[in-house]
C-alpha atoms as a PDB file:
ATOM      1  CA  UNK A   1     -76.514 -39.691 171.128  1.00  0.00           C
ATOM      2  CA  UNK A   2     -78.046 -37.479 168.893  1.00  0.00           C
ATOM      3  CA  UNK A   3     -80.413 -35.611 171.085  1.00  0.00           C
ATOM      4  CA  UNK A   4     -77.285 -34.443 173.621  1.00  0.00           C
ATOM      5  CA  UNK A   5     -75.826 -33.330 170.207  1.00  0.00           C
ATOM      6  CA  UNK A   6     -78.741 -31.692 168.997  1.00  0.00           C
ATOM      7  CA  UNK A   7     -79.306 -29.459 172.382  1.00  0.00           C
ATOM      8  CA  UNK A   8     -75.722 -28.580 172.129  1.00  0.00           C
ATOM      9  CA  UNK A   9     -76.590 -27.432 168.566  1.00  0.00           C
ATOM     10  CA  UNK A  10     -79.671 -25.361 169.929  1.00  0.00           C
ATOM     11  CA  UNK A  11     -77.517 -24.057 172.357  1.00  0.00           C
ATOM     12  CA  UNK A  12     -74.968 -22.904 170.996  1.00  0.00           C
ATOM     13  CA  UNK A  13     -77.015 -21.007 168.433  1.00  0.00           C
ATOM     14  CA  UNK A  14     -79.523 -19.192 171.068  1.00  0.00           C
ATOM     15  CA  UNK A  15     -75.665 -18.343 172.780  1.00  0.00           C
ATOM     16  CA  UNK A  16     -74.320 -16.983 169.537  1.00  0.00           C
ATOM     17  CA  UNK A  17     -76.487 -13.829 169.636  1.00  0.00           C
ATOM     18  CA  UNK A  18     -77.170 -13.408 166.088  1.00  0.00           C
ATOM     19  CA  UNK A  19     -80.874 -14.115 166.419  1.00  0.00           C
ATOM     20  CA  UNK A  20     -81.471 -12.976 162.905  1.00  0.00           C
ATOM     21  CA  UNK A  21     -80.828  -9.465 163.524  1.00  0.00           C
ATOM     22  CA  UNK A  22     -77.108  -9.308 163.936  1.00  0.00           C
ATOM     23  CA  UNK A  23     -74.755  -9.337 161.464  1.00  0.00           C
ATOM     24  CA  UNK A  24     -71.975  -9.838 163.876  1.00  0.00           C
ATOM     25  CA  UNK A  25     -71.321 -10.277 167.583  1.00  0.00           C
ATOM     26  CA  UNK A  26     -71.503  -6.897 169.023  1.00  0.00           C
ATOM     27  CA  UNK A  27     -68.437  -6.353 170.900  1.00  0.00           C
ATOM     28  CA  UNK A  28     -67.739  -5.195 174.044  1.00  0.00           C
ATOM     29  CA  UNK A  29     -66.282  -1.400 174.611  1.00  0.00           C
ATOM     30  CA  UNK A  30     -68.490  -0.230 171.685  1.00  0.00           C
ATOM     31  CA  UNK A  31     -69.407   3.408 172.424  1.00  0.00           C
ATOM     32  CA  UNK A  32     -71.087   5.489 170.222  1.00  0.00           C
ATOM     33  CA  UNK A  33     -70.327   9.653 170.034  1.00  0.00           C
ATOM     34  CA  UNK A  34     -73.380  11.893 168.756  1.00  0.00           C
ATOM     35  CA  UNK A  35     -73.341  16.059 168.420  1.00  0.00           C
ATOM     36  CA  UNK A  36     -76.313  18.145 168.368  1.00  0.00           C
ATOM     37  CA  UNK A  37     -77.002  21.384 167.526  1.00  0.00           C
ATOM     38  CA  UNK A  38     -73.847  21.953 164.947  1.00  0.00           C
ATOM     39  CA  UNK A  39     -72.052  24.620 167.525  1.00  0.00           C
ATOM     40  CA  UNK A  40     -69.127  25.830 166.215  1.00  0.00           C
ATOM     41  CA  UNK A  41     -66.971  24.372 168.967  1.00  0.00           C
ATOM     42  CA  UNK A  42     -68.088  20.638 167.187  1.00  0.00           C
ATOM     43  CA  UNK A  43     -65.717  21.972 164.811  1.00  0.00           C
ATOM     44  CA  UNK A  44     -63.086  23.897 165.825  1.00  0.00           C
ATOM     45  CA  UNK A  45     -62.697  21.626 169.168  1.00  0.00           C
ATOM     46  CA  UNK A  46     -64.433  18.047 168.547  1.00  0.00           C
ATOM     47  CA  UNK A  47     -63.307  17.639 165.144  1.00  0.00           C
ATOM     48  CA  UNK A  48     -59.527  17.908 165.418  1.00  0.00           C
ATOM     49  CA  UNK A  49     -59.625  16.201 169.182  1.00  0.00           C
ATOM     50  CA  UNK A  50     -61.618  12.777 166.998  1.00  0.00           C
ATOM     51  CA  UNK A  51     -58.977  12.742 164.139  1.00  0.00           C
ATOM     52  CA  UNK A  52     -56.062  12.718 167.184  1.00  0.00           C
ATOM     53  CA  UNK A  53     -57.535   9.471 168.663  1.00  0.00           C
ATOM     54  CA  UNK A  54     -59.213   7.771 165.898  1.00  0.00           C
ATOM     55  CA  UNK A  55     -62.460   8.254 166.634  1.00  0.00           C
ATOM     56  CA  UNK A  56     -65.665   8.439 164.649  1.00  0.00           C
ATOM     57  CA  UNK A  57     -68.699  10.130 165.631  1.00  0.00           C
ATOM     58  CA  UNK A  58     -71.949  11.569 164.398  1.00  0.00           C
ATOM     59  CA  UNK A  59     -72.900  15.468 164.111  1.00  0.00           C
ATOM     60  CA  UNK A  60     -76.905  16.079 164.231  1.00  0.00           C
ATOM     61  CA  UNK A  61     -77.183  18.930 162.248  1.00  0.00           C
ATOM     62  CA  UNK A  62     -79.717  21.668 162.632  1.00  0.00           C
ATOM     63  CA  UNK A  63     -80.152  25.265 161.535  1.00  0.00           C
ATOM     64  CA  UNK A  64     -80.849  26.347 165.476  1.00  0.00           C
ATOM     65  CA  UNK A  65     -82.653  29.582 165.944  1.00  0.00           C
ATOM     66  CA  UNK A  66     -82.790  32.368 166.179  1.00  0.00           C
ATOM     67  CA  UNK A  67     -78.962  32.352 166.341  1.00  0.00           C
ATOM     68  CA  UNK A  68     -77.611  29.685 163.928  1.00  0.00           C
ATOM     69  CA  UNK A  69     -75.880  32.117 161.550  1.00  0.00           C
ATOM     70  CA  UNK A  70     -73.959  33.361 164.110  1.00  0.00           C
ATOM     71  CA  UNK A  71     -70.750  31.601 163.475  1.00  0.00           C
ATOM     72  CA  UNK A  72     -69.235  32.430 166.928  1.00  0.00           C
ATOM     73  CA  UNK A  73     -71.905  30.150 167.794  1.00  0.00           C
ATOM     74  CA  UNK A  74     -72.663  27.818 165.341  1.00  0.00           C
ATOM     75  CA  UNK A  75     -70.769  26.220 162.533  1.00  0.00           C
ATOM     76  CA  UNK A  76     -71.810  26.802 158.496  1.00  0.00           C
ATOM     77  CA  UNK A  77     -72.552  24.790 155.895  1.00  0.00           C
ATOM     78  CA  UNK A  78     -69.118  24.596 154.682  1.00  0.00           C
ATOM     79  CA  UNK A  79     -67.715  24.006 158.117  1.00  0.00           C
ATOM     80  CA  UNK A  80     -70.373  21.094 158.052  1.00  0.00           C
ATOM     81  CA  UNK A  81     -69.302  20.369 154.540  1.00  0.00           C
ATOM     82  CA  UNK A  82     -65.656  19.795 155.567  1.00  0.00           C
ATOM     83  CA  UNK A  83     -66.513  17.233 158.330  1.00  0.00           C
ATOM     84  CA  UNK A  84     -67.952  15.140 156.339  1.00  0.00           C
ATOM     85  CA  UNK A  85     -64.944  15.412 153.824  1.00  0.00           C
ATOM     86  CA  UNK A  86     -62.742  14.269 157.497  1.00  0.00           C
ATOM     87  CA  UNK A  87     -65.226  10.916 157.345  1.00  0.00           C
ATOM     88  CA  UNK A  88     -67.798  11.747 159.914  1.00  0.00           C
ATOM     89  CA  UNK A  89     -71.056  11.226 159.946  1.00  0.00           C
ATOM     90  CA  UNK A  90     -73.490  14.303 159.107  1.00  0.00           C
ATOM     91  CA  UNK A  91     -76.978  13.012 160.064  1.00  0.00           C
ATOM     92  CA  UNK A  92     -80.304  14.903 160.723  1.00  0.00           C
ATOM     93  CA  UNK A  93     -81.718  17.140 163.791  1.00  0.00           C
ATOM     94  CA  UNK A  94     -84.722  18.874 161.914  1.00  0.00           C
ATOM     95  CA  UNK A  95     -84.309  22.482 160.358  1.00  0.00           C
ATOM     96  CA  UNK A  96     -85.065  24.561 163.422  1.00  0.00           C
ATOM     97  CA  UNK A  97     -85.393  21.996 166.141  1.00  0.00           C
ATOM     98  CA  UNK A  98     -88.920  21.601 167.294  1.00  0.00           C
ATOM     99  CA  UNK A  99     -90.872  19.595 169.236  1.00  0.00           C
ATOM    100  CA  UNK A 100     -91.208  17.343 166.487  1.00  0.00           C
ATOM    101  CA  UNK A 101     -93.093  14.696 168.449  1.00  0.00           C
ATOM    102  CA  UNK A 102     -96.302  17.040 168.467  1.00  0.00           C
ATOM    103  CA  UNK A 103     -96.239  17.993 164.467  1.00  0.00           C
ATOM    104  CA  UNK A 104     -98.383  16.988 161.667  1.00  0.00           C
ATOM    105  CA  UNK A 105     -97.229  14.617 158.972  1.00  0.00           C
ATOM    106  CA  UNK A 106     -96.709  17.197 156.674  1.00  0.00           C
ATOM    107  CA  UNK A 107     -94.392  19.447 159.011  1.00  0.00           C
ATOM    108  CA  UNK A 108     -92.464  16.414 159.909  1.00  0.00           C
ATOM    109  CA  UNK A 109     -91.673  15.713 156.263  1.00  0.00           C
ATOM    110  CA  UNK A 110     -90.895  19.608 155.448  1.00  0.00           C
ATOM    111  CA  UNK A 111     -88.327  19.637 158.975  1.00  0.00           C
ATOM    112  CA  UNK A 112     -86.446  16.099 157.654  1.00  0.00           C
ATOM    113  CA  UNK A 113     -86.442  17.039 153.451  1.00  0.00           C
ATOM    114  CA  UNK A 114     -84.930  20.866 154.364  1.00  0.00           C
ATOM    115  CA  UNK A 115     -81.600  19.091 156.167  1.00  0.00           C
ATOM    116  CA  UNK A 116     -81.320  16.457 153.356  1.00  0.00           C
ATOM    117  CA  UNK A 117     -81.777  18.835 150.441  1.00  0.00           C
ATOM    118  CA  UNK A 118     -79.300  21.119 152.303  1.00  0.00           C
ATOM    119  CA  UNK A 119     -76.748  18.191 152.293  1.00  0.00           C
ATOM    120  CA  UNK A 120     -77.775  17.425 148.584  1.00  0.00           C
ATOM    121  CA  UNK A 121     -77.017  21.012 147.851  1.00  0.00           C
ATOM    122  CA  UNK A 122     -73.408  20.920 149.409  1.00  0.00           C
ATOM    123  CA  UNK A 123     -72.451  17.437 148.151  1.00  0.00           C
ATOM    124  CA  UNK A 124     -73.045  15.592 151.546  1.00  0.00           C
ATOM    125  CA  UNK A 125     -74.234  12.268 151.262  1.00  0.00           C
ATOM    126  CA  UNK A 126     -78.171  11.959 152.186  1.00  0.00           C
ATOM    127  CA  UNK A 127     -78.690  11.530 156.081  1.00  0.00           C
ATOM    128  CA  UNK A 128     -79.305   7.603 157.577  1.00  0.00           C
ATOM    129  CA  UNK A 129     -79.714   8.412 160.714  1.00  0.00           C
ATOM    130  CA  UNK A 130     -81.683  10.940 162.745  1.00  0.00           C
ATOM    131  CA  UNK A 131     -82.211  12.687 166.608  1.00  0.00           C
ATOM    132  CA  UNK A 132     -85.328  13.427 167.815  1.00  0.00           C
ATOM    133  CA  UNK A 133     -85.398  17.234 169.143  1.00  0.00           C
ATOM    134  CA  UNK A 134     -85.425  17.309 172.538  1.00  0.00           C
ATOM    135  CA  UNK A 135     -85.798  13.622 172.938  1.00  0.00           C
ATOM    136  CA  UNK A 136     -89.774  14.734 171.292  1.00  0.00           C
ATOM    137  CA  UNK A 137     -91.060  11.053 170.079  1.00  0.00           C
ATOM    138  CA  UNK A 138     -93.928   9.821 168.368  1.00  0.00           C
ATOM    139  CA  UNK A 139     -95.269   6.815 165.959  1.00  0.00           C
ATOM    140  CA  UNK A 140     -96.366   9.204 163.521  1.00  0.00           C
ATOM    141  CA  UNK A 141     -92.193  10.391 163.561  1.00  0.00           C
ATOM    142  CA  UNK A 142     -90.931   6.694 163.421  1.00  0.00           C
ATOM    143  CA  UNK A 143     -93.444   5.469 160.667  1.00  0.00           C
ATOM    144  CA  UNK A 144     -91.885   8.810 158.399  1.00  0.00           C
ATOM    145  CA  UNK A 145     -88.944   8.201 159.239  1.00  0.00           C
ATOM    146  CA  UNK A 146     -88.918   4.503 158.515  1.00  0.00           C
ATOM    147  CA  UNK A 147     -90.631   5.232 154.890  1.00  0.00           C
ATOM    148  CA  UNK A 148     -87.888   7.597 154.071  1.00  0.00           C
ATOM    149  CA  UNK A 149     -85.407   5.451 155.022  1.00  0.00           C
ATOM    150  CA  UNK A 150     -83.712   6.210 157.913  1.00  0.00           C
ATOM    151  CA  UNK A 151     -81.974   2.806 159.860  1.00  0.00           C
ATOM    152  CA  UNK A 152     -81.286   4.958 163.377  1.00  0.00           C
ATOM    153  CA  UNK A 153     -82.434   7.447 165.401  1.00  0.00           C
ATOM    154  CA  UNK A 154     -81.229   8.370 168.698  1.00  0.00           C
ATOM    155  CA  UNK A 155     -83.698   9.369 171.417  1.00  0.00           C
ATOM    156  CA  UNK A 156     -82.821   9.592 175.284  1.00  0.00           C
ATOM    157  CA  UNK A 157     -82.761   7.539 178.879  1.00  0.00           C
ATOM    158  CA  UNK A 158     -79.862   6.844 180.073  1.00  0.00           C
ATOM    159  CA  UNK A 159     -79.289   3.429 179.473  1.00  0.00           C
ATOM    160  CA  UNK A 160     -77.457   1.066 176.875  1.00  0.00           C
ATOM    161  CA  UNK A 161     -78.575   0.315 173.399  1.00  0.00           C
ATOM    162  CA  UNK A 162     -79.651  -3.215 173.247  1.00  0.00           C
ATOM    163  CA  UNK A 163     -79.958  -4.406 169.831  1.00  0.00           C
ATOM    164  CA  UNK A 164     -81.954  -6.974 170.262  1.00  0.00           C
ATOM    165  CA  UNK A 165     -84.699  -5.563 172.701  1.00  0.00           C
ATOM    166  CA  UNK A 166     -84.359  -2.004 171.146  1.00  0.00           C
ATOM    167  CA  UNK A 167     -86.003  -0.645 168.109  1.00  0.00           C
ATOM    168  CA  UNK A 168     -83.265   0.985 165.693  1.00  0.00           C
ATOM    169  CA  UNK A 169     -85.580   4.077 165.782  1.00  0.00           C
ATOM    170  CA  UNK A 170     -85.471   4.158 169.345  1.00  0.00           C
ATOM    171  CA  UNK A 171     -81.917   3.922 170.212  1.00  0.00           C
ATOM    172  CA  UNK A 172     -81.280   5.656 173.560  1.00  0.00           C
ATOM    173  CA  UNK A 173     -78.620   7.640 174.905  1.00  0.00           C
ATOM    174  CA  UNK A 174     -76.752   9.284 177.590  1.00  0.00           C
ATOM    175  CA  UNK A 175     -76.456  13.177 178.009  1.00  0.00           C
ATOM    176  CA  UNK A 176     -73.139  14.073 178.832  1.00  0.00           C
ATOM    177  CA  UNK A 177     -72.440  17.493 180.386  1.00  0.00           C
ATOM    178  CA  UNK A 178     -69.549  19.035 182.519  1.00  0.00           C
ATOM    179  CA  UNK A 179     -71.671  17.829 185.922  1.00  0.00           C
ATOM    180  CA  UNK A 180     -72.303  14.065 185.029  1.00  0.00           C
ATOM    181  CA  UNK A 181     -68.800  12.738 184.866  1.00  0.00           C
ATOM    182  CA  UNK A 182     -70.074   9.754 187.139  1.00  0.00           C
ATOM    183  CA  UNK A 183     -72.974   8.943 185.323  1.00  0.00           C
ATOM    184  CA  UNK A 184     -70.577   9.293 181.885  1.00  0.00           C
ATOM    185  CA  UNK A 185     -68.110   6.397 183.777  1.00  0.00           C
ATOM    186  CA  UNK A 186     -71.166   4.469 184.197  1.00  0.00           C
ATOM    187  CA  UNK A 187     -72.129   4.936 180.727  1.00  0.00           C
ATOM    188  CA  UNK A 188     -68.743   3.428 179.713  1.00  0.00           C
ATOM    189  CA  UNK A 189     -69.479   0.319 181.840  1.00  0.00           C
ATOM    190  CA  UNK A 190     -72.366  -0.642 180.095  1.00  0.00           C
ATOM    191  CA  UNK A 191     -70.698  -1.257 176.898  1.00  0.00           C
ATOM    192  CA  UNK A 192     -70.473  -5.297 177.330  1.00  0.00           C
ATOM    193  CA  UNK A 193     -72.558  -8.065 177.136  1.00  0.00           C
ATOM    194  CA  UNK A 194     -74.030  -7.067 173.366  1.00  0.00           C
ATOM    195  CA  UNK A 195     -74.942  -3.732 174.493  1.00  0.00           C
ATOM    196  CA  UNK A 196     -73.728  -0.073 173.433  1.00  0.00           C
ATOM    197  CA  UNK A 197     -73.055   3.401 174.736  1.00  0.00           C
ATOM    198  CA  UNK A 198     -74.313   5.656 172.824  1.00  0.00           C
ATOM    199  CA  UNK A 199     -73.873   9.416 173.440  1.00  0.00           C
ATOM    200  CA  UNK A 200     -75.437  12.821 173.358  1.00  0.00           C
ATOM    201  CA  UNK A 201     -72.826  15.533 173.212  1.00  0.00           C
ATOM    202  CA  UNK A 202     -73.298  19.346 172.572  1.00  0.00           C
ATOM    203  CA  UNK A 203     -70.864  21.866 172.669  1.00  0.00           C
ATOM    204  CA  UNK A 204     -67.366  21.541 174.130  1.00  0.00           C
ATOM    205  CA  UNK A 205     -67.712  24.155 174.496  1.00  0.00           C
ATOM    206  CA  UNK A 206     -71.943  25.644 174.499  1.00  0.00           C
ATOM    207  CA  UNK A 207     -72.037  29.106 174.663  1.00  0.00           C
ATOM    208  CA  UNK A 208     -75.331  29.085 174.037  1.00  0.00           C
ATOM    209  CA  UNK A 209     -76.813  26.302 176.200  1.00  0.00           C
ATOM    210  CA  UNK A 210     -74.601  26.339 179.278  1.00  0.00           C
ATOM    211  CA  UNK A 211     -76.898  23.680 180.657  1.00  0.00           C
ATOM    212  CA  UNK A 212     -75.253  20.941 177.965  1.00  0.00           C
ATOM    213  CA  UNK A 213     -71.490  22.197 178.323  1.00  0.00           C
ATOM    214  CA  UNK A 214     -68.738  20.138 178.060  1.00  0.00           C
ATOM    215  CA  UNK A 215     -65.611  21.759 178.708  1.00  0.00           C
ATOM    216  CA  UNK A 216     -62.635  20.912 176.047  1.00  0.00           C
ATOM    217  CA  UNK A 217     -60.405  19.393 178.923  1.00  0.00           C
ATOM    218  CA  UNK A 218     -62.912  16.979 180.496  1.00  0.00           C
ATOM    219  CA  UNK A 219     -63.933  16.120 176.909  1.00  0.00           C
ATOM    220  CA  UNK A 220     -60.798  15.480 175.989  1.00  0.00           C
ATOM    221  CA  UNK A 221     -60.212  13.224 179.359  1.00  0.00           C
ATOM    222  CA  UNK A 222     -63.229  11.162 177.961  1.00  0.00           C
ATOM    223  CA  UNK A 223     -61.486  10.559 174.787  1.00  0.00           C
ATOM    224  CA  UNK A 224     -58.031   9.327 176.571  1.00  0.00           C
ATOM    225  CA  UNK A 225     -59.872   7.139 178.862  1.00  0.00           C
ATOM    226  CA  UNK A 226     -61.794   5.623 176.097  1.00  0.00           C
ATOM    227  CA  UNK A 227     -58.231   5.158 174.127  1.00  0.00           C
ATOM    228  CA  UNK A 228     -56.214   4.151 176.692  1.00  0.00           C
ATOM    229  CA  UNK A 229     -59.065   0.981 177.675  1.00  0.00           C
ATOM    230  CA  UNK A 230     -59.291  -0.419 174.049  1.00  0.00           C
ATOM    231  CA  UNK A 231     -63.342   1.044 173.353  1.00  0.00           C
ATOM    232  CA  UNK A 232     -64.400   1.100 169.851  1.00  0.00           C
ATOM    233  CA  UNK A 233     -65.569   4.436 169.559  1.00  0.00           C
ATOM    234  CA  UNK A 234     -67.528   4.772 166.189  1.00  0.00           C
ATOM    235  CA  UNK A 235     -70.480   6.709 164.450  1.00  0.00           C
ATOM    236  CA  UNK A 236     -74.462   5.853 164.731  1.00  0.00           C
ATOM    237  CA  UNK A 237     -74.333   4.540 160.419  1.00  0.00           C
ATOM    238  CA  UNK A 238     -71.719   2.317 161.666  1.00  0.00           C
ATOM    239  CA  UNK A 239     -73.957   0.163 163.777  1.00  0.00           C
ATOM    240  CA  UNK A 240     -75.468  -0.952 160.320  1.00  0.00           C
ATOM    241  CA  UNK A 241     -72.089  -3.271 160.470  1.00  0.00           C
ATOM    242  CA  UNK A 242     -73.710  -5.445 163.748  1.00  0.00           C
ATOM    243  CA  UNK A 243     -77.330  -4.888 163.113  1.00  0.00           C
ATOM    244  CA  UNK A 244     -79.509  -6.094 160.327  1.00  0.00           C
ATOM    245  CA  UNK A 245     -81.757  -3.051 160.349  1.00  0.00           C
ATOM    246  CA  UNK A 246     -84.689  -4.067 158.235  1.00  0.00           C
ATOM    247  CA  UNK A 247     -84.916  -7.647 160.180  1.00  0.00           C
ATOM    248  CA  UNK A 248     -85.062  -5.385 163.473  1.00  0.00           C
ATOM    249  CA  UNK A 249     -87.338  -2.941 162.312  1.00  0.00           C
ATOM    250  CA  UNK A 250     -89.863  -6.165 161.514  1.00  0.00           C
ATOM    251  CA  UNK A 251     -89.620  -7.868 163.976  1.00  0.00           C
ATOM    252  CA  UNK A 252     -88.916  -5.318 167.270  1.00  0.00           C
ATOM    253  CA  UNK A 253     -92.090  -3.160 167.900  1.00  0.00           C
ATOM    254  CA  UNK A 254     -91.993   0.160 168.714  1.00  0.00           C
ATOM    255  CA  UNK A 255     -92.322   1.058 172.503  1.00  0.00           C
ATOM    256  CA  UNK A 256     -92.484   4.894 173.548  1.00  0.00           C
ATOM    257  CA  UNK A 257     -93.352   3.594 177.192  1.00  0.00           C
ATOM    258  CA  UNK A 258     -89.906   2.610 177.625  1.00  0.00           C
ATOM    259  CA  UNK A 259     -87.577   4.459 179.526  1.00  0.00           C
ATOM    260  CA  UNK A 260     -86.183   6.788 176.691  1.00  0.00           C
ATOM    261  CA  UNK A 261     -86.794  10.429 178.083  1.00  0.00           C
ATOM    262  CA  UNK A 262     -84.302  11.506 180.521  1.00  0.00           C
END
């Protein structure tokens, strides 16, 4: 009798999911929303269009050139100041958005410490997570980023976040613009089974980077769908409630050969 018990036993924990690296169960319908770029639009249009459906999300903030201080463009520091005071997550794209993937150490470190002394400066809390430019990876970027801290960073490739299989450096992403709407629905489907949507958004509108658009009405048809199926829709710092980071970042190892460029 006790070895039918005992299997059950070993079952049941290899079913529960935990693993060691999970907090929690992840549940299904969790979708996570990222902005890049800080375009004004993120908030004047995204902002307001989260708080009316409850939704969290995460703005990668960078000073983009050459253009960033034009605000019909681009949102300020006080604009970015004021999200966070709403409760969203202001996280770190690099000062002037490079190719960050092909810098030295020392470059790396001066692009990450500008954003997080800016957000010192203005009273925002220091950046956990981070976006690599351009979906530009390398070890060199994960090992920095890892020593100063950071518990995410979204990359690229289409396909769900799998906490278990996935380093939390290396979470990837879809790229939502006003031509993918099919691939977005598909995104939305693969948020069962332990896995996560996450996200890359730009403007709604970009007037800069037409390429990345999202217009403000199929945005906002995103949201209601989302709403009216029950998704969790939540920041990338949130995921720290599933995942126990450090035991994931010991015991997943890094692999830029998987399918994280799109």
């Amino acid at each position: 009798m006790k070895r039918p018990i005992l299997l059950l036993l070993l079952i049941a924990l290899a079913c529960s999911g935990f693993s060691g690296m999970l907090k929690k169960s992840i549940p299904d319908r969790l979708v996570v929303l990222t902005f890049d770029d800080a375009t004004a639009s993120q908030y004047s249009v995204v902002a307001p269009l989260l708080k009316e459906f409850g939704f969290g999300g995460t703005f990668f903030i960078c000073e983009f050139p050459p253009n960033f201080a034009d605000t019909s463009k681009y949102m300020n520091w006080r604009q970015i100041r004021e999200l966070d005071r709403m409760g969203f997550e202001i996280a770190n794209h690099t000062r002037t958005h490079p190719s960050i993937g092909k810098l030295t150490d020392e470059k790396i470190l001066e692009q990450l410490s500008y954003i997080e002394q800016k957000c010192d400066s203005m009273g925002i809390s220091k950046p956990t997570t981070f976006a690599y430019p351009g979906y530009s990876l390398s070890l060199p970027v994960l090992k920095l980023l890892q020593e100063k801290g950071y518990q995410f960073a979204r990359a690229g490739g289409s396909r769900a976040y799998d906490p278990l299989n996935d380093h939390p450096l290396l979470v990837p992403s879809w790229a939502m613009n006003d031509k993918n709407k099919p691939l977005m629905m598909e995104a939305f489907g693969e948020a069962n089974s332990g896995k996560i949507a996450v996200l890359t958004i730009h403007g709604v509108p970009d007037a800069e980077h037409p390429w990345v658009n999202t217009s403000p009405e199929l945005f906002r048809e995103y949201l209601q769908y989302l709403s009216e199926n029950h998704f969790k829709v939540i920041a990338l710092r949130d995921l720290k409630k599933y995942i126990e980071v450090k035991k994931a970042m010991k015991t997943i190892v890094p692999d830029l050969n998987k399918k994280l460029k799109n």
